[in-house]
N, C-alpha and C. Protein backbone atom coordinates (compact mmCIF):
# COMPACT_ATOMS: atom_id res chain seq x y z
N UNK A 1 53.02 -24.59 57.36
CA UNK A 1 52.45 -24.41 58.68
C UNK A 1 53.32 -23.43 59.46
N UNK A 2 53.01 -22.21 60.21
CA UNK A 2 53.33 -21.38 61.07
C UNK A 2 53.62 -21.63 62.11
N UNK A 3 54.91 -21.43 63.06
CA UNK A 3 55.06 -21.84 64.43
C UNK A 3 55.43 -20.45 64.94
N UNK A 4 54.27 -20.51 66.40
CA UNK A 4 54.66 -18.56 66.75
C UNK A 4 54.97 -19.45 68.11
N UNK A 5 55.40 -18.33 68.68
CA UNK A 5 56.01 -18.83 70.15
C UNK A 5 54.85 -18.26 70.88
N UNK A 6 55.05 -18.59 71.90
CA UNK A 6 53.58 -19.06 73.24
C UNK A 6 52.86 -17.75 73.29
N UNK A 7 54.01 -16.48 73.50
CA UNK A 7 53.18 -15.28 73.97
C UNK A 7 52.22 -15.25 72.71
N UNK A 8 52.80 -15.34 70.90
CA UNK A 8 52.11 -14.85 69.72
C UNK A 8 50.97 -16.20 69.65
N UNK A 9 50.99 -17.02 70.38
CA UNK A 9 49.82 -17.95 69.85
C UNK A 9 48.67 -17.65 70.83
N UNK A 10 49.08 -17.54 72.48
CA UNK A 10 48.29 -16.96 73.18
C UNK A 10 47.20 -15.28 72.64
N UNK A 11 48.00 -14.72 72.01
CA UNK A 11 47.84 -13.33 71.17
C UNK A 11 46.50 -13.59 70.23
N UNK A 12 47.06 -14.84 69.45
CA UNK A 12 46.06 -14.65 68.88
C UNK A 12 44.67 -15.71 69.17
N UNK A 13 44.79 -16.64 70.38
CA UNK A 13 44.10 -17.09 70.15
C UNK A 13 43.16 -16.51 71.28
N UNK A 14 43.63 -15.13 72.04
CA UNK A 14 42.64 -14.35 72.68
C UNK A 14 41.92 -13.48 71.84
N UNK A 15 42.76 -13.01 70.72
CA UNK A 15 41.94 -12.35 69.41
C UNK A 15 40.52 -13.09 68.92
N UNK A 16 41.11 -14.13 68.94
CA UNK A 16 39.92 -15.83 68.47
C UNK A 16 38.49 -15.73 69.17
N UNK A 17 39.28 -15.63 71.17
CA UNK A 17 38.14 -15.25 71.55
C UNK A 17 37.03 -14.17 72.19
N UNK A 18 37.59 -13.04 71.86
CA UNK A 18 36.79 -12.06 71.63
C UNK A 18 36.44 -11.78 70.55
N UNK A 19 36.35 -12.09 69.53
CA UNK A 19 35.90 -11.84 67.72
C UNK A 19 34.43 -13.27 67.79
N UNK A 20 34.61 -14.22 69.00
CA UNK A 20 33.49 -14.68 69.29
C UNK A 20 32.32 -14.72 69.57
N UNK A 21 32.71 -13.60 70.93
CA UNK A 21 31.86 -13.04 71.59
C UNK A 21 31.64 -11.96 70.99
N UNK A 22 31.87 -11.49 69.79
CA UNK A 22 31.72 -9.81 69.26
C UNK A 22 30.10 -10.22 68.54
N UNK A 23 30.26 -11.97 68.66
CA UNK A 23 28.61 -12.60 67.68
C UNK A 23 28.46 -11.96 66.58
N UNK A 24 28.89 -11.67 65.61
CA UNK A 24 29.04 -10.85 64.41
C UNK A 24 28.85 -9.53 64.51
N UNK A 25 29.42 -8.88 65.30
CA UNK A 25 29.60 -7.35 65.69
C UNK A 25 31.30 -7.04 65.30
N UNK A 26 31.50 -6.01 65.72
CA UNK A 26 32.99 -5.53 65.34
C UNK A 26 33.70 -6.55 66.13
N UNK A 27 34.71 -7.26 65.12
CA UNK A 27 35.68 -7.98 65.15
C UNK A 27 37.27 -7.48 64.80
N UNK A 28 38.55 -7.72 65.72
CA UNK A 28 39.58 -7.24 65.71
C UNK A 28 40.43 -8.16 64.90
N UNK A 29 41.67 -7.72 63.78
CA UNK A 29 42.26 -8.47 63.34
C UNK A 29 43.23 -9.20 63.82
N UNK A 30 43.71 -10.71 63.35
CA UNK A 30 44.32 -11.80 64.11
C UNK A 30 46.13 -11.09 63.23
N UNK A 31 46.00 -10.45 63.01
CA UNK A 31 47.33 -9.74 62.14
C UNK A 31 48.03 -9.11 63.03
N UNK A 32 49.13 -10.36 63.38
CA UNK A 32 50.56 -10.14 64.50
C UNK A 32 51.13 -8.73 63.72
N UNK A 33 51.34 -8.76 62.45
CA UNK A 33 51.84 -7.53 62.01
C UNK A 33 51.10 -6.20 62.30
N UNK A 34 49.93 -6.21 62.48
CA UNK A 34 49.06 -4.74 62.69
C UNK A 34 49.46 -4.48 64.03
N UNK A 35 49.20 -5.74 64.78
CA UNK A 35 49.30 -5.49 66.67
C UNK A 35 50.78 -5.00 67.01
N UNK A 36 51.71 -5.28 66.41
CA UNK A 36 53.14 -4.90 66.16
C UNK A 36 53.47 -3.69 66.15
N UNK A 37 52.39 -2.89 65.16
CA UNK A 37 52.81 -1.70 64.54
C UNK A 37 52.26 -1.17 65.85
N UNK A 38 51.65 -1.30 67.00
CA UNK A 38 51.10 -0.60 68.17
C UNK A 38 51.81 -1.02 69.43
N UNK A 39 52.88 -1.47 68.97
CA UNK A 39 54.21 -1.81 70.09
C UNK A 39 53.07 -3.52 70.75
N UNK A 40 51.80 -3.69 70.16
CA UNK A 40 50.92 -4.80 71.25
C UNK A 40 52.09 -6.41 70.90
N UNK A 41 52.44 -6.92 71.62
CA UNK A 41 53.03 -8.76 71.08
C UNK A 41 52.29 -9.50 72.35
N UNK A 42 51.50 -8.87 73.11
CA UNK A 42 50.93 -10.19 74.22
C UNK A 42 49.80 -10.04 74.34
N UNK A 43 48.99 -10.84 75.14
CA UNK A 43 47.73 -10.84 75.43
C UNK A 43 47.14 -9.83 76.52
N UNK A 44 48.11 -9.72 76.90
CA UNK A 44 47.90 -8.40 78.45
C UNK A 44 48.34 -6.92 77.95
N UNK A 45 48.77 -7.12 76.70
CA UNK A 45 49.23 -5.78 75.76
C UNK A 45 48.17 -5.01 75.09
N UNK A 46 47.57 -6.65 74.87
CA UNK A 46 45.76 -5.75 74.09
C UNK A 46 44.91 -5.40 75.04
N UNK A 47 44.81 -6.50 76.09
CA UNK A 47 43.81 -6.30 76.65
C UNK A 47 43.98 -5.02 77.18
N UNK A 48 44.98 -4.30 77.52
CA UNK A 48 45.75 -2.71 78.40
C UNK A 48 44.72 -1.67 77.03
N UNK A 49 45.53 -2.03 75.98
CA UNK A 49 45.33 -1.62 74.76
C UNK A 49 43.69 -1.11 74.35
N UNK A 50 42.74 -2.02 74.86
CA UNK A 50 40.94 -2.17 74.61
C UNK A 50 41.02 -1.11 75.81
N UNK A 51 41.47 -1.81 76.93
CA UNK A 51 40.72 -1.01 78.03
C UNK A 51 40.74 0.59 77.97
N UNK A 52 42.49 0.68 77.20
CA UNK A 52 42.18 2.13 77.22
C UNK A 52 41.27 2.90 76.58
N UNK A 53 40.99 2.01 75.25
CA UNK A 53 40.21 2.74 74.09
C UNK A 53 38.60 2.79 74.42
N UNK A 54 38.40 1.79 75.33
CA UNK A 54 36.95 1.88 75.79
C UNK A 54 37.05 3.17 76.89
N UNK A 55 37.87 3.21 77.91
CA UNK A 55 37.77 4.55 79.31
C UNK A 55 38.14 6.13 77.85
N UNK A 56 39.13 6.20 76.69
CA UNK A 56 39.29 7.10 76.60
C UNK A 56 37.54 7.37 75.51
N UNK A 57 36.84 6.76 74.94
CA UNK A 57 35.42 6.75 74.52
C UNK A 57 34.53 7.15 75.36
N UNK A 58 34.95 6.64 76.83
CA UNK A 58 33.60 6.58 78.04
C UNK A 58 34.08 8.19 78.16
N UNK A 59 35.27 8.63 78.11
CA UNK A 59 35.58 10.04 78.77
C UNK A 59 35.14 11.42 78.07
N UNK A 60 35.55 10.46 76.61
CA UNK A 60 34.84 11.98 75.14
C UNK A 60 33.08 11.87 75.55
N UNK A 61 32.27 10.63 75.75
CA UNK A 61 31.34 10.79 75.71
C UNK A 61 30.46 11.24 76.97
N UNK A 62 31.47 11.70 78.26
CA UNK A 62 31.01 12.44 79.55
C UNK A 62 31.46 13.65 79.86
N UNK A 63 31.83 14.67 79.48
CA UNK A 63 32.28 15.46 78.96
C UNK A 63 31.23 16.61 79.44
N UNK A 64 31.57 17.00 81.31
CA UNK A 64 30.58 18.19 81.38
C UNK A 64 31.42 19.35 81.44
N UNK A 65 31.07 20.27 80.24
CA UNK A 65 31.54 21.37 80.62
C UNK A 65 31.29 22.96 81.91
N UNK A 66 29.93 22.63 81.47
CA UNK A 66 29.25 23.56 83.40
C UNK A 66 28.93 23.09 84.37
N UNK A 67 28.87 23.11 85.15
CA UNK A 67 29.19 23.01 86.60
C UNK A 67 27.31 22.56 87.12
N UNK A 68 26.00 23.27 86.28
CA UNK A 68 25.25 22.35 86.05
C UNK A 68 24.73 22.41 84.81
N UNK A 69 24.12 20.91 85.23
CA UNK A 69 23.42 20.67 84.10
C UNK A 69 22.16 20.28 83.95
N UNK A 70 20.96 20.79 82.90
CA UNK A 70 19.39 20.69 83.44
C UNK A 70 19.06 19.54 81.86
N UNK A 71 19.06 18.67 81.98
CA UNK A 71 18.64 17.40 81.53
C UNK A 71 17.36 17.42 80.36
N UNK A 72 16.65 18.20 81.39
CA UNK A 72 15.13 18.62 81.24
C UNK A 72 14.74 19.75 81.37
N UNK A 73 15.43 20.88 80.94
CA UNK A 73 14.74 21.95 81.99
C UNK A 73 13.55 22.82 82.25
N UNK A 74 13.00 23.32 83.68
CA UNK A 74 11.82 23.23 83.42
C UNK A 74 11.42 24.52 82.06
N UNK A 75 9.77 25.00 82.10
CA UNK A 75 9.38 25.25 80.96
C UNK A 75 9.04 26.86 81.91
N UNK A 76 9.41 27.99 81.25
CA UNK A 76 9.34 29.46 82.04
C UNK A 76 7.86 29.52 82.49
N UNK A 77 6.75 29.35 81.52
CA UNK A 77 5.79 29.46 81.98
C UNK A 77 4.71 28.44 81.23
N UNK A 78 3.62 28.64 81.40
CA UNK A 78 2.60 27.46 81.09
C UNK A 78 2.12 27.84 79.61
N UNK A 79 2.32 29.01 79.27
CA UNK A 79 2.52 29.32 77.48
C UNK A 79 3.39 28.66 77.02
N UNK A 80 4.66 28.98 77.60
CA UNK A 80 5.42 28.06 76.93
C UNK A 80 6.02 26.29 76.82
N UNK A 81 4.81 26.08 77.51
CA UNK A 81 4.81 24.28 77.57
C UNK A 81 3.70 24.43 76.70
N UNK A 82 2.34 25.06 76.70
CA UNK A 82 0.99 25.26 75.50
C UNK A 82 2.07 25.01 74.35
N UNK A 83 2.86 25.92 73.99
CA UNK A 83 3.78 25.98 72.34
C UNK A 83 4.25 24.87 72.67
N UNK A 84 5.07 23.98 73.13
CA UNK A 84 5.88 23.28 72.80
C UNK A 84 5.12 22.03 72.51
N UNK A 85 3.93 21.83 73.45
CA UNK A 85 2.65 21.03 73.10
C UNK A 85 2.06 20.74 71.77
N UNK A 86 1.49 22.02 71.60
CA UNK A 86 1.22 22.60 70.29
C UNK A 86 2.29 21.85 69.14
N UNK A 87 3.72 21.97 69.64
CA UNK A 87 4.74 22.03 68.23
C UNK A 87 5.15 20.55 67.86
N UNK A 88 4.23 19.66 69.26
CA UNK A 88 4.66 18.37 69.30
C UNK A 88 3.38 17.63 68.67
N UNK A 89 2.34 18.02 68.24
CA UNK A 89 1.35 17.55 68.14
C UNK A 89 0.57 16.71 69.11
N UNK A 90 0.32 17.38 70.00
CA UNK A 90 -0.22 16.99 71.89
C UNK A 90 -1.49 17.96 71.93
């Protein structure tokens, strides 16, 4: 039987409960040795740890490079909404 001290049991048994709520989605490993190798030993180490990896994801995936941006943009003329009609099967 394993005895970890408070911060490593707290560690993992917040690992416990987010691998819960993941409901069989991506689940993080309960491996004090992996979290180690990322300087993480507490529960406020990972959680720092997620948050960043979720804001530095949210940041690659917002990413405007011009100043604007047309979503939709409109169509030059009414030929060229006919073609695109046309190319959509409409």
């Amino acid at each position: 039987m394993a005895f970890f001290t408070k911060e490593a049991q707290e560690l993992i048994d917040y690992i416990g409960e987010l691998n819960a709520k993941a409901n069989g989605g991506f689940e993080l490993t309960s491996d004090l040795a992996h979290w180690a190798e990322y300087g993480i030993t507490t529960k406020d180490q990972l959680g720092d740890y997620l948050d960043e990896c979720v804001q530095k994801e949210y940041d690659a995936d917002n990413i405007v490079e011009d100043e604007v941006v047309y979503y939709d943009a409109p169509e030059p003329t009414w030929d060229a909404v006919s073609r695109h009609d046309s190319n959509e099967g409409w």
